[in-house]
N, C-alpha and C. Protein backbone atom coordinates (compact mmCIF):
# COMPACT_ATOMS: atom_id res chain seq x y z
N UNK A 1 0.83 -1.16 0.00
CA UNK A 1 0.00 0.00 0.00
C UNK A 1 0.89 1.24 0.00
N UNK A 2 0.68 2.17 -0.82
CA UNK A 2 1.37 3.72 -0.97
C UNK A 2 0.84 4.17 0.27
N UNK A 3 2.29 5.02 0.71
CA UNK A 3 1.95 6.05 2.20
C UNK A 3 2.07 7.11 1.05
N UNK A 4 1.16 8.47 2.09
CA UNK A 4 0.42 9.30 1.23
C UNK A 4 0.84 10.81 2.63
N UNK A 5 1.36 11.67 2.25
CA UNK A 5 1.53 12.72 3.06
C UNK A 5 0.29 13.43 3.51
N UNK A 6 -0.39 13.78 4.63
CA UNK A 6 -1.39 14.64 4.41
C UNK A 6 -1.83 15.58 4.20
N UNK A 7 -0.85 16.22 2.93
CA UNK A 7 -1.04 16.71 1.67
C UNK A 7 -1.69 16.34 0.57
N UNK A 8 -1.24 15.13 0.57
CA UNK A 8 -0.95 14.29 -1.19
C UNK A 8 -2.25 12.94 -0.47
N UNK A 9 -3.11 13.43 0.32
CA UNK A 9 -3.93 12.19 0.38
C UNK A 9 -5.02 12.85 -0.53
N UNK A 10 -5.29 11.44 -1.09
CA UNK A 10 -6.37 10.94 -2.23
C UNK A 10 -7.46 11.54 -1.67
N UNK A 11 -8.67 12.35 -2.66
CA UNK A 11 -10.15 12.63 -1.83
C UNK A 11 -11.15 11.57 -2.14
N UNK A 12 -11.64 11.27 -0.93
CA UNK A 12 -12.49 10.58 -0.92
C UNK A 12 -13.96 11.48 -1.49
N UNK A 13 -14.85 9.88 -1.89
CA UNK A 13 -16.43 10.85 -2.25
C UNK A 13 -17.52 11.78 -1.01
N UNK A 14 -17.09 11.33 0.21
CA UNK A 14 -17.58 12.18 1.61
C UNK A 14 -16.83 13.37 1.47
N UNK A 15 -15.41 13.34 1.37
CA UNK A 15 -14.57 14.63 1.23
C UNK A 15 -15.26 15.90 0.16
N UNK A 16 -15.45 15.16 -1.07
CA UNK A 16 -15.63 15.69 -2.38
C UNK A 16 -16.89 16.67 -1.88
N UNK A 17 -17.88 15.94 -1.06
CA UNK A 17 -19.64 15.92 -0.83
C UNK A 17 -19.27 17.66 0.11
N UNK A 18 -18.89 16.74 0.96
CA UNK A 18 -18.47 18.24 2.40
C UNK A 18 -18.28 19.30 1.79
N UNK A 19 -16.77 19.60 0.71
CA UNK A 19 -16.29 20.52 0.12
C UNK A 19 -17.31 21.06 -1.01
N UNK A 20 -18.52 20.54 -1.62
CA UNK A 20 -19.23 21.29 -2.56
C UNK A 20 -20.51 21.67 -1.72
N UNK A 21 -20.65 21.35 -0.40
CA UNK A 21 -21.78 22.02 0.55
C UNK A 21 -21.19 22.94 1.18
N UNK A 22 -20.13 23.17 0.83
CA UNK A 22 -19.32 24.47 1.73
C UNK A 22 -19.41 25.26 0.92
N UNK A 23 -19.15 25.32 -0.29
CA UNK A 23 -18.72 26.11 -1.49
C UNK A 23 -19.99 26.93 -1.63
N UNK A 24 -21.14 26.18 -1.52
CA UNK A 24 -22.75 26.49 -2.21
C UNK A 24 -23.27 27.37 -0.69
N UNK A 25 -22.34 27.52 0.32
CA UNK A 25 -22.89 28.25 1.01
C UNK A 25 -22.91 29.78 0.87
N UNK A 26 -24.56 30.37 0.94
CA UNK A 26 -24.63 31.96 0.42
C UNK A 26 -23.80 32.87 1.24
N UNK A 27 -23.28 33.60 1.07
CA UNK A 27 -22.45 34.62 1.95
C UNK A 27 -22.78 36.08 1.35
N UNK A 28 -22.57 36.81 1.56
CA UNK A 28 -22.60 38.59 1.28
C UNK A 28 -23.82 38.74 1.05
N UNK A 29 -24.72 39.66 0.03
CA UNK A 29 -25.37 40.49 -0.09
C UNK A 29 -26.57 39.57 -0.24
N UNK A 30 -26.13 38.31 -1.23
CA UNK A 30 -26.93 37.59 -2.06
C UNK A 30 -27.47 36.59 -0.90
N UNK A 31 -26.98 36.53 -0.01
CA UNK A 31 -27.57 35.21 0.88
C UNK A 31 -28.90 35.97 1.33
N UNK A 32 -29.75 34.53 1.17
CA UNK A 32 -31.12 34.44 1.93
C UNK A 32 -31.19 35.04 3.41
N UNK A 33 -30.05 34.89 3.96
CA UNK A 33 -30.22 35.58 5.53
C UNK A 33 -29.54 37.16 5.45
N UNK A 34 -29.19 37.39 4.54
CA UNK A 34 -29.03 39.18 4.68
C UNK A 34 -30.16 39.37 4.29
N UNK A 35 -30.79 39.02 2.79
CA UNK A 35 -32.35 39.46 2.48
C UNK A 35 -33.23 39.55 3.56
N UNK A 36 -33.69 38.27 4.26
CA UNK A 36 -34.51 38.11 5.03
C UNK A 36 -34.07 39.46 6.74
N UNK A 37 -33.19 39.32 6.74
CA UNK A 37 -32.45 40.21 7.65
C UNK A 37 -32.98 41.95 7.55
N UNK A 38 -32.31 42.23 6.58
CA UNK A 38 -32.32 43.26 6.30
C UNK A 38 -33.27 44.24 4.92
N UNK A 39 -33.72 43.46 3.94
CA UNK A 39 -34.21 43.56 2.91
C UNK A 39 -33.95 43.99 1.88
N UNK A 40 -34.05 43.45 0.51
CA UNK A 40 -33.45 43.56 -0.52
C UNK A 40 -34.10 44.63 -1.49
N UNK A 41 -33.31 45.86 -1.59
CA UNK A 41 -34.15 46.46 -2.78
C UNK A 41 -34.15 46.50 -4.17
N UNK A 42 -35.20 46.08 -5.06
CA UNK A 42 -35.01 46.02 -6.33
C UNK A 42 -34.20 46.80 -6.94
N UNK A 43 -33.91 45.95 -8.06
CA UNK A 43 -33.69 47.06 -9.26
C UNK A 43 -34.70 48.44 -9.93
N UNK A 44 -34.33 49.04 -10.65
CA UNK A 44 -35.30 49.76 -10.90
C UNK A 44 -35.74 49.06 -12.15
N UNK A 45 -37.33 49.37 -12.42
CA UNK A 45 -37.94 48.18 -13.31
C UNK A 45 -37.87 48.76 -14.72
N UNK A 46 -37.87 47.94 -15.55
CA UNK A 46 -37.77 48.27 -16.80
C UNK A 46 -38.37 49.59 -17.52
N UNK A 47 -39.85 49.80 -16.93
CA UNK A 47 -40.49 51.07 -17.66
C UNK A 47 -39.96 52.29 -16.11
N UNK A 48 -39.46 51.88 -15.35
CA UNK A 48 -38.64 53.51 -15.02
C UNK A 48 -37.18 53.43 -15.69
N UNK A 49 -37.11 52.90 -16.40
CA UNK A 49 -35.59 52.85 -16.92
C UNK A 49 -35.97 53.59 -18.00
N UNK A 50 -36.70 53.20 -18.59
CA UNK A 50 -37.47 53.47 -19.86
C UNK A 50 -37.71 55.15 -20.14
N UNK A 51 -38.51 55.08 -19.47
CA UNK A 51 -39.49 56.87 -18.73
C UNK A 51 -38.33 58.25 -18.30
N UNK A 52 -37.62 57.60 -17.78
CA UNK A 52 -36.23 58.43 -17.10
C UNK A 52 -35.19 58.51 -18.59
N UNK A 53 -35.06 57.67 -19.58
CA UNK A 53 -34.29 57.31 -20.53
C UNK A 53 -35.04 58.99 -21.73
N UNK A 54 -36.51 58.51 -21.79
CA UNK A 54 -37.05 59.55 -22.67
C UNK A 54 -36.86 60.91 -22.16
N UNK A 55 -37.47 60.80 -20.75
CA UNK A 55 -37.45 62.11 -19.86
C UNK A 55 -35.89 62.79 -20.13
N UNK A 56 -35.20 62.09 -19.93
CA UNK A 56 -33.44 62.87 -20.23
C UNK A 56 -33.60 63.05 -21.65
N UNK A 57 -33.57 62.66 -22.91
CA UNK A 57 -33.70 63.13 -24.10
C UNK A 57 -34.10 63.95 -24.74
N UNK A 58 -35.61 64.36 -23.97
CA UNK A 58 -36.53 65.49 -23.97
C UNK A 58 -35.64 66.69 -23.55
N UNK A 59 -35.50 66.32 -21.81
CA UNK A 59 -34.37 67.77 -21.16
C UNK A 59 -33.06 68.48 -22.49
N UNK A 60 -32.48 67.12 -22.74
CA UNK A 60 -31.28 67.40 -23.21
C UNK A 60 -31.64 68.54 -24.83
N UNK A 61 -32.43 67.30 -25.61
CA UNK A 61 -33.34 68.43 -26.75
C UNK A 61 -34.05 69.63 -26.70
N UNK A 62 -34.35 69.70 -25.65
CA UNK A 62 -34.95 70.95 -25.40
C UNK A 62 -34.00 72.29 -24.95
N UNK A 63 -33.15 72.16 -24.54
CA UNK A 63 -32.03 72.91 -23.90
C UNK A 63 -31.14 73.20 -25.72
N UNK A 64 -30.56 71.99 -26.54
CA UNK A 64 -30.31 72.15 -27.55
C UNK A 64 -31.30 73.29 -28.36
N UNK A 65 -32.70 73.18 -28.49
CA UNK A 65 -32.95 74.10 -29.42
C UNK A 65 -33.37 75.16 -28.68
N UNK A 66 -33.27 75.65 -27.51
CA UNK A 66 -33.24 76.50 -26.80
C UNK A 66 -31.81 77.40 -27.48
N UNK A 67 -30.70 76.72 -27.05
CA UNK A 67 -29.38 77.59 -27.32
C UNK A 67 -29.56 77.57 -29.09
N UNK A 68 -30.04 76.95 -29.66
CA UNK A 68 -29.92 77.08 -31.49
C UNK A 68 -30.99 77.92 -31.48
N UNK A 69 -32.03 78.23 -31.16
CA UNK A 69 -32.67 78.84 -31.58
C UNK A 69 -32.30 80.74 -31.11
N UNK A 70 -31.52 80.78 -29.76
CA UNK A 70 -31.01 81.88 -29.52
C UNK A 70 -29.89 82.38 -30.33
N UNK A 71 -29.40 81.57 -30.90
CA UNK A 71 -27.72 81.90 -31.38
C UNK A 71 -28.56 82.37 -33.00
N UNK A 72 -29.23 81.64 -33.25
CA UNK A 72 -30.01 81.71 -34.79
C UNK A 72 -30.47 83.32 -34.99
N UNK A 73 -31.21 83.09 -33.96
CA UNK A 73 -32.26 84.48 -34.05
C UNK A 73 -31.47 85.65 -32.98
N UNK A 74 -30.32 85.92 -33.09
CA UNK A 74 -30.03 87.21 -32.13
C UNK A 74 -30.82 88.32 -31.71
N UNK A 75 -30.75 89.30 -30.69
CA UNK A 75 -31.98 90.17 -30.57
C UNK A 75 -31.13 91.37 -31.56
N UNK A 76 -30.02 91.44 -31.70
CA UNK A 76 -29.05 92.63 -32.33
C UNK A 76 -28.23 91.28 -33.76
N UNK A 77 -28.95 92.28 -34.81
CA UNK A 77 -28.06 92.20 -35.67
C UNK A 77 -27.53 93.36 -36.51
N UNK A 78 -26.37 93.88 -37.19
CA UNK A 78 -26.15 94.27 -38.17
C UNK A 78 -25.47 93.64 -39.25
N UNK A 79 -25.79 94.35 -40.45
CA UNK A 79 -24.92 94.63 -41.71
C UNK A 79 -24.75 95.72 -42.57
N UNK A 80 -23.44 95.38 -42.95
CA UNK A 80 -23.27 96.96 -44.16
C UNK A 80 -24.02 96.42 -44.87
N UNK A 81 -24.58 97.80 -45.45
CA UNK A 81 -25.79 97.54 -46.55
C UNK A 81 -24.65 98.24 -48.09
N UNK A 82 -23.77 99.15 -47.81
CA UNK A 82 -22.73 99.71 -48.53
C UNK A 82 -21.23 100.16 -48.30
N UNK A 83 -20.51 100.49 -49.21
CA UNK A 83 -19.18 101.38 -48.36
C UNK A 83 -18.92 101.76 -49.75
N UNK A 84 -17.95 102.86 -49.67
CA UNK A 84 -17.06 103.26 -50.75
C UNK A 84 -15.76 103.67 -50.19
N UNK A 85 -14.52 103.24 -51.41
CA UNK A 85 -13.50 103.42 -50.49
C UNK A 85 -12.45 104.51 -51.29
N UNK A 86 -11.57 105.24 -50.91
CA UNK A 86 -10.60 105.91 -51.03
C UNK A 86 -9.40 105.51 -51.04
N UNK A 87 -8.65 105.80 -51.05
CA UNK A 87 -6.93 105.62 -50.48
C UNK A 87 -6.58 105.69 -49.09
N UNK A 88 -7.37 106.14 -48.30
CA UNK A 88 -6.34 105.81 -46.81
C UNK A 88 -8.33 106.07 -45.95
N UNK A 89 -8.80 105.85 -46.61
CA UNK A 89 -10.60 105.88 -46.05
C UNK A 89 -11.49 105.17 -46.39
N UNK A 90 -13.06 104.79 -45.92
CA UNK A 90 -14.02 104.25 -46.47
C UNK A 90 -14.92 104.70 -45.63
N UNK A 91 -16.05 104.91 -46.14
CA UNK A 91 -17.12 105.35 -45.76
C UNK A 91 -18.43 104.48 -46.15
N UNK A 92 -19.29 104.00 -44.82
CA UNK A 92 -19.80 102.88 -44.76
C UNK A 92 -21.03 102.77 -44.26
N UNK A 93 -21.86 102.55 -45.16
CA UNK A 93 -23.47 102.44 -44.44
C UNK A 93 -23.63 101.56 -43.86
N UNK A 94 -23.97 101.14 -42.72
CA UNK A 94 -24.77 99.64 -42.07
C UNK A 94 -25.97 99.98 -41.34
N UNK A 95 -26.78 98.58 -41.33
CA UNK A 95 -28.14 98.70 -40.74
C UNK A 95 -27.84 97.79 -39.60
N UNK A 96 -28.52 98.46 -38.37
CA UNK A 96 -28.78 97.63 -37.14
C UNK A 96 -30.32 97.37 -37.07
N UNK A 97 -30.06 96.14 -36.43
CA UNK A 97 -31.79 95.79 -36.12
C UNK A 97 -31.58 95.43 -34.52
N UNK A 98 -32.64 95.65 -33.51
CA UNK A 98 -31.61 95.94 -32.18
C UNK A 98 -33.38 96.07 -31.74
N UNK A 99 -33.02 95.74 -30.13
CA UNK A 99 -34.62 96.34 -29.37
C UNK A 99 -34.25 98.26 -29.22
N UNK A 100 -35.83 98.64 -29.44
CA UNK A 100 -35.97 99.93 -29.60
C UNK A 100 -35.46 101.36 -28.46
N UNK A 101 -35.23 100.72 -27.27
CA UNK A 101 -34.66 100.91 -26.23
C UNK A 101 -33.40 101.16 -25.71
N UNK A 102 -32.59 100.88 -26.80
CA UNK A 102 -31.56 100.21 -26.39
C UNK A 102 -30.33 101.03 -26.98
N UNK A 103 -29.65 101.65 -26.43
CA UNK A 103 -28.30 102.14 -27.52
C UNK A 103 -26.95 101.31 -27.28
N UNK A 104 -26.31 101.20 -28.66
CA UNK A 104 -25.61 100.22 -28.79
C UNK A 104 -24.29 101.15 -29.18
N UNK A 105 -23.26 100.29 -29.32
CA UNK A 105 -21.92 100.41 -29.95
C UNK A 105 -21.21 99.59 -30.73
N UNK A 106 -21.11 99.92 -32.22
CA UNK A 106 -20.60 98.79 -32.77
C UNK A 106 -19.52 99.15 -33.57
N UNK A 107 -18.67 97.88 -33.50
CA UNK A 107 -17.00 98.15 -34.14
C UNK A 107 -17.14 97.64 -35.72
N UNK A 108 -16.81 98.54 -36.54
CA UNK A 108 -16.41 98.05 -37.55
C UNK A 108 -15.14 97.84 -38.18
N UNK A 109 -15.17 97.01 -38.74
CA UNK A 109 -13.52 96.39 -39.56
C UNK A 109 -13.13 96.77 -40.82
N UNK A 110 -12.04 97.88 -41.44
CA UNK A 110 -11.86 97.52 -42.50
C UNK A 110 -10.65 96.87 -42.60
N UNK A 111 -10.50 95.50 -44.00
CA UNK A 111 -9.94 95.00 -44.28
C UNK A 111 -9.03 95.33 -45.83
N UNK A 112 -7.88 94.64 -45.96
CA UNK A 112 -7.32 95.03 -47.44
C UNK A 112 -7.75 93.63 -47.91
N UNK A 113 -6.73 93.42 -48.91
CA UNK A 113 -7.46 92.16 -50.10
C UNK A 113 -6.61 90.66 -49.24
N UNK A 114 -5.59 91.38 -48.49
CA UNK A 114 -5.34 89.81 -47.75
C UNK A 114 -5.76 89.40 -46.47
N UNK A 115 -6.67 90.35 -45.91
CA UNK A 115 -8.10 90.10 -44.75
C UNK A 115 -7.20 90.48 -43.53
N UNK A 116 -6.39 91.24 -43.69
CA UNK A 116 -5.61 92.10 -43.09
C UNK A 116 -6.54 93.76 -42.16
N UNK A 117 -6.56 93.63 -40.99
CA UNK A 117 -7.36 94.80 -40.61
C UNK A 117 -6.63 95.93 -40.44
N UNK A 118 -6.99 96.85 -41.22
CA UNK A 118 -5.93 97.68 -41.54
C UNK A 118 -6.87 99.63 -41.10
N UNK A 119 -8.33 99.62 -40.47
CA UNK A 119 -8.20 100.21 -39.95
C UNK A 119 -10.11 99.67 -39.34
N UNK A 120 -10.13 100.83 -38.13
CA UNK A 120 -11.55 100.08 -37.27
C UNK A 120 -11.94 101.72 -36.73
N UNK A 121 -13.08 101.34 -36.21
CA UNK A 121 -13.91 102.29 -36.19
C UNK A 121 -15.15 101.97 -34.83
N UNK A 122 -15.69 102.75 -33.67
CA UNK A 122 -16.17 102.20 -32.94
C UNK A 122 -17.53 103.58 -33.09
N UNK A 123 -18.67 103.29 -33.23
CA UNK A 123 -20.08 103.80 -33.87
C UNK A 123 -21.06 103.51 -32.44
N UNK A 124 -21.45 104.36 -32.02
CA UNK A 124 -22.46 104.64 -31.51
C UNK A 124 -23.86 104.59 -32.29
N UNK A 125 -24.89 103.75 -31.47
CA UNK A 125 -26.28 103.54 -32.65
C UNK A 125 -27.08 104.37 -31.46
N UNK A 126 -28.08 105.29 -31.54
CA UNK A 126 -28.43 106.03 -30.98
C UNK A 126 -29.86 105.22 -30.39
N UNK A 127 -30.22 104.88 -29.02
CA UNK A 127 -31.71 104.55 -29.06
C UNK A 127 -33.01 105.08 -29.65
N UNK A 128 -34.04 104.62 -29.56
CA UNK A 128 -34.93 105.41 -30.30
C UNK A 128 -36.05 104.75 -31.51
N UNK A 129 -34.80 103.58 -32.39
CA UNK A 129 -35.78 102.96 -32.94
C UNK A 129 -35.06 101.25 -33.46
N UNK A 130 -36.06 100.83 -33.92
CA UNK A 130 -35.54 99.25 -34.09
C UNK A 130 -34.73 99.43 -35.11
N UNK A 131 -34.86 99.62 -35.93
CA UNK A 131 -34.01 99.55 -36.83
C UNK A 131 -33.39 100.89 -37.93
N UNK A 132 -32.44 101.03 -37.69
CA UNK A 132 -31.40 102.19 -37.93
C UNK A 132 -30.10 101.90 -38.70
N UNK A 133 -29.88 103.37 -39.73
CA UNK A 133 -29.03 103.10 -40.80
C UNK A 133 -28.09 104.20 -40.56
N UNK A 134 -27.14 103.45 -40.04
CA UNK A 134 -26.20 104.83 -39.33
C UNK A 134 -24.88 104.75 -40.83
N UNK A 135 -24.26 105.66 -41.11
CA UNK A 135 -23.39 106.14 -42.10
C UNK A 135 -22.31 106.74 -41.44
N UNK A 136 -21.00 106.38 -41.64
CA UNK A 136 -19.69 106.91 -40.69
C UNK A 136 -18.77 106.37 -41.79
N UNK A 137 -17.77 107.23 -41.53
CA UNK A 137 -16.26 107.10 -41.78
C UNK A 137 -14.91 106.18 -40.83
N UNK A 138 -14.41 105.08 -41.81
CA UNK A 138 -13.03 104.56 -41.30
C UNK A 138 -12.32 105.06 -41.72
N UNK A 139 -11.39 105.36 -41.16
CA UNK A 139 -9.87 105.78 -41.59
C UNK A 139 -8.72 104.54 -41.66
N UNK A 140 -8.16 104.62 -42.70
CA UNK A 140 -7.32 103.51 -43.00
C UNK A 140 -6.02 103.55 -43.22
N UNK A 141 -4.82 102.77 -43.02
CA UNK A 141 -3.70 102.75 -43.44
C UNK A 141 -3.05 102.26 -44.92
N UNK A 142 -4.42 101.80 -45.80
CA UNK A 142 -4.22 101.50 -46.96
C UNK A 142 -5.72 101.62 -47.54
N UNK A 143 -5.62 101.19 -48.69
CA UNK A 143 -6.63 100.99 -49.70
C UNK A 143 -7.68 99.63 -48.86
N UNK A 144 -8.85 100.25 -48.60
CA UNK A 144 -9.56 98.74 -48.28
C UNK A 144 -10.14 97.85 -49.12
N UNK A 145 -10.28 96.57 -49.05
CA UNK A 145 -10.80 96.20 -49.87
C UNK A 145 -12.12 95.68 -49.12
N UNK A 146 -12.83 95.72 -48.37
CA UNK A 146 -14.01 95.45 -48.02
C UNK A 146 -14.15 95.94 -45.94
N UNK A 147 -15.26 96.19 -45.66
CA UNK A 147 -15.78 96.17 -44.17
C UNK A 147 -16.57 95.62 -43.69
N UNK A 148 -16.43 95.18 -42.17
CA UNK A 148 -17.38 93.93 -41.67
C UNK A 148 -17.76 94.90 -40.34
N UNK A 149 -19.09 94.55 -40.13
CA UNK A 149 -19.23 95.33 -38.54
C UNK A 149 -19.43 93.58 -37.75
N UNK A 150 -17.76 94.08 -37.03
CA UNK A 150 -18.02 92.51 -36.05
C UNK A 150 -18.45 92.43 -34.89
N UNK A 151 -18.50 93.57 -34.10
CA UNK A 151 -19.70 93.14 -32.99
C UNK A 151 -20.74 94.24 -32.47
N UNK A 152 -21.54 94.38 -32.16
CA UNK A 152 -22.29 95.23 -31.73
C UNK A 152 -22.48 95.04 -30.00
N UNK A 153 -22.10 95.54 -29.35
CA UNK A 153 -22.76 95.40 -27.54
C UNK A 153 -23.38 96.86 -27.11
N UNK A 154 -23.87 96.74 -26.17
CA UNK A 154 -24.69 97.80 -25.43
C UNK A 154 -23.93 98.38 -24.77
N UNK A 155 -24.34 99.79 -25.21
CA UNK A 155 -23.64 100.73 -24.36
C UNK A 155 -24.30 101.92 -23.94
């Protein structure tokens, strides 16, 4: 008969039995005696997963055409409606559209032909009415080749 270290001893089928009723015993969260103990709370069920899923899509879309629809429709816009230019000048019609209340200040840009800003101009729009066609002079360091009014703020 082989001697067997009791390490290296053979498992018997009682051994095998013991060791897989130990194994199958529940422990942590999942055992029957924490549930019963303490109580287990569901998951959340499919139609609040659901409901909360749309509900956020709605929030999120709605906030989206909130900011697109503000950025779209500004309460102040202008544009040059004309300019003519000189050698070291231009003189430049633009229209503001603006609340009636309100007096504004807006910078205009002139540029040469390589989008170079080569001279600017800061315009007072007088309150009084919505929409107004103010006419002013840039002074320039060259020949322009076109003007942009790039921002308008309140002043």
């Amino acid at each position: 008969m082989t001697e067997y270290s009791p390490i290296d001893q053979p498992v018997t089928d009682e051994q095998e039995v013991e060791r897989n009723e130990a194994d199958s015993i529940e422990t942590g969260y999942a055992s029957a005696d924490f549930a019963a103990r303490y109580g287990v709370k569901p998951g959340m069920s499919r139609t609040r997963k659901i409901t909360l899923g749309i509900v956020g899509v709605c929030l999120l879309g709605g906030v989206v055409g909130y900011i697109a629809w503000n950025q779209a429709n500004p309460s102040i816009q202008a544009t040059v409606v004309s300019f003519t230019t000189n050698t070291d000048s231009v003189t430049v019609t633009f229209e503001v559209d603006k609340p009636s209340d309100e007096m504004l200040e807006c910078t205009l840009d002139a540029e040469d032909v390589q989008g170079n800003i080569i001279g600017t101009a800061n315009v007072p729009v007088a309150a009084g009415r919505s929409k107004e066609d103010v006419q002013t002079t840039v002074n320039t360091t060259s020949t322009p080749n076109t003007v942009v009014v790039s921002d308008c703020v309140k002043g």
